[in-house]
C-alpha atoms as a PDB file:
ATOM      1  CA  UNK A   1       0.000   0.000   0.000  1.00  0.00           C
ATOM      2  CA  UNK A   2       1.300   3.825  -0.911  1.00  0.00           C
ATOM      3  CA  UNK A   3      -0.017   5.272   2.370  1.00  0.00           C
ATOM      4  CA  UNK A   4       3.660   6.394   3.598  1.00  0.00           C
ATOM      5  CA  UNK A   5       2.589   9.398   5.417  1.00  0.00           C
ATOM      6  CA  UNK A   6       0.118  12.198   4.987  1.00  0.00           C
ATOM      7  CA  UNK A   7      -0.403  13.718   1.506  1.00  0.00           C
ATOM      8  CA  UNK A   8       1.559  16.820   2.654  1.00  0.00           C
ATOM      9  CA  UNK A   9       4.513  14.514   3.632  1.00  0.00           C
ATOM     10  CA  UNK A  10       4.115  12.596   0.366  1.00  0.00           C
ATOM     11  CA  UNK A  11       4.473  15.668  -1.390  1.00  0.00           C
ATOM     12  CA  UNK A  12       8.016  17.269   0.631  1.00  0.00           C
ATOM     13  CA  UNK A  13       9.300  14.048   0.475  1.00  0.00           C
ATOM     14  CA  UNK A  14       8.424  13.960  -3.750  1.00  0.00           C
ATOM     15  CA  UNK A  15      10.045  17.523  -4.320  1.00  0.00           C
ATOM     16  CA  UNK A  16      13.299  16.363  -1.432  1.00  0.00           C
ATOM     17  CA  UNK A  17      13.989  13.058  -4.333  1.00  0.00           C
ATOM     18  CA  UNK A  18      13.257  15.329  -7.482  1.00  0.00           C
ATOM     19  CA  UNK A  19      16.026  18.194  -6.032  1.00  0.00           C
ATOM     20  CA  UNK A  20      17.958  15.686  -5.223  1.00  0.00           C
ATOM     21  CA  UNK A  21      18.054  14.227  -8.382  1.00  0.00           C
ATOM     22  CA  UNK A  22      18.206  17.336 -10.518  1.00  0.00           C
ATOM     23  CA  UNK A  23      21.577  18.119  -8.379  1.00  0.00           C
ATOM     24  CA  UNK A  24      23.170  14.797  -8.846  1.00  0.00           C
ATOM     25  CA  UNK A  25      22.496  14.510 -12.542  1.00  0.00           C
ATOM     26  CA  UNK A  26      23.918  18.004 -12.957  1.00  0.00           C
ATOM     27  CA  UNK A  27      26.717  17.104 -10.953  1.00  0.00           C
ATOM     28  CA  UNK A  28      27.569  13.860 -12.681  1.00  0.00           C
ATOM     29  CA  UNK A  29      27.576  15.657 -16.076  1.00  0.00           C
ATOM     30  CA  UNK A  30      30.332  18.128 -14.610  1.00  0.00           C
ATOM     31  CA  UNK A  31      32.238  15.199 -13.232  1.00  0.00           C
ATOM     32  CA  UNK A  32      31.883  14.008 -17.214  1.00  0.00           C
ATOM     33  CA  UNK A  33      33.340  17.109 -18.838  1.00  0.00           C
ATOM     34  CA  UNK A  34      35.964  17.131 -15.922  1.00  0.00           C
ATOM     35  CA  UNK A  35      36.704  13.772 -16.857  1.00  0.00           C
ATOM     36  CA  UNK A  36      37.030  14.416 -20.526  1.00  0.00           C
ATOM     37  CA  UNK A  37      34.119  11.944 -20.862  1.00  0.00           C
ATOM     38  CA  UNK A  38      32.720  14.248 -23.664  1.00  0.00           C
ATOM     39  CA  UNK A  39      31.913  14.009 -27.631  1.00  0.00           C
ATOM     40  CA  UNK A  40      35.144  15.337 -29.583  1.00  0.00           C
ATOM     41  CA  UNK A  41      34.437  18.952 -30.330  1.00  0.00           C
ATOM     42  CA  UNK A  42      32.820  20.151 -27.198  1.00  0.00           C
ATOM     43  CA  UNK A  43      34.332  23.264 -27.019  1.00  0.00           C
ATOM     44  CA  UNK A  44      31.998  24.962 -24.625  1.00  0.00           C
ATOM     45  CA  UNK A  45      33.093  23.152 -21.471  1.00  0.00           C
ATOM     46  CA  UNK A  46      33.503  26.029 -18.682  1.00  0.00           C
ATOM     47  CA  UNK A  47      29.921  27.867 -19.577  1.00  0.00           C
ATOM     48  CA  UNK A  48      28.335  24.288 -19.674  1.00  0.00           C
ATOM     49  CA  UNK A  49      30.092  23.424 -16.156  1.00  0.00           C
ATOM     50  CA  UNK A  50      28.522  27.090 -15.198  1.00  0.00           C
ATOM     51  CA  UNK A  51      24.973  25.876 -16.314  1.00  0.00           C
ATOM     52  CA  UNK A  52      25.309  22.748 -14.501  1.00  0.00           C
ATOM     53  CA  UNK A  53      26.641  24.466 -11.082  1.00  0.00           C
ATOM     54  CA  UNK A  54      23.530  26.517 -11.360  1.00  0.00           C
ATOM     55  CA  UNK A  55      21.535  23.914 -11.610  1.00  0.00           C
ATOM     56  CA  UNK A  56      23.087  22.266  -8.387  1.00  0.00           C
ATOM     57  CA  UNK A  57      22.791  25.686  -6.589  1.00  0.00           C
ATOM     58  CA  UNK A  58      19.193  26.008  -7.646  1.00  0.00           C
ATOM     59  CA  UNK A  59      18.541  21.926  -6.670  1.00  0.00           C
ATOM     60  CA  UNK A  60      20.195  22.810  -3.161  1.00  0.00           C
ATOM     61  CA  UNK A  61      18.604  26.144  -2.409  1.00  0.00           C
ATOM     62  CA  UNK A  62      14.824  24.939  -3.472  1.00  0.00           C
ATOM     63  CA  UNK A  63      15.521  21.919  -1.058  1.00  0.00           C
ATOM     64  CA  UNK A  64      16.631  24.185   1.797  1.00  0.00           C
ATOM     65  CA  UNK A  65      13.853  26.831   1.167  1.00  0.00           C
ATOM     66  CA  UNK A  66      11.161  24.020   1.260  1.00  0.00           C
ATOM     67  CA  UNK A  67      12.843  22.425   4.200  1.00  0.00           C
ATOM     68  CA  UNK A  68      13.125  25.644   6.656  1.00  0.00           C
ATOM     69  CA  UNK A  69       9.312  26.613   5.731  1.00  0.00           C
ATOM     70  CA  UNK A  70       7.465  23.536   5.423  1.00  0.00           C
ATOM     71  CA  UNK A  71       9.907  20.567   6.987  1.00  0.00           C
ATOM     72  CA  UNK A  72      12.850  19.323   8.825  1.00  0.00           C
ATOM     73  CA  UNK A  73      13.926  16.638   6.051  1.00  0.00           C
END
């Protein structure tokens, strides 16, 4: 059965995993390009490693926003 918690628990804990995730797959990507782990060409690499960080920032600050007004996840 789904019934883990209260709908409004449900839902923090939903947006916690989906931050979470955003940040990691952002951060894997940078570990990529880091890596050299990237199609031959890609010239771009430090303004796509300052999208990605942005991403991670945003990920990181949405998670503590929703945590110090509606949690303590």
């Amino acid at each position: 059965m789904r019934d883990a918690g209260t709908i409004r628990e449900r839902i923090f804990n939903s947006l916690i995993q989906r931050y979470k995730a955003d940040g990691e797959e952002a951060l894997v990507k940078i570990d990529a390009l880091l890596k050299g782990e990237v199609v031959p060409g890609h010239y771009a690499l430090t303004e796509d490693i300052d999208k990605l960080l942005t991403k991670v920032a945003d990920a990181e600050e949405k998670m503590a926003t929703l945590r110090r007004h509606y949690g303590t996840n």
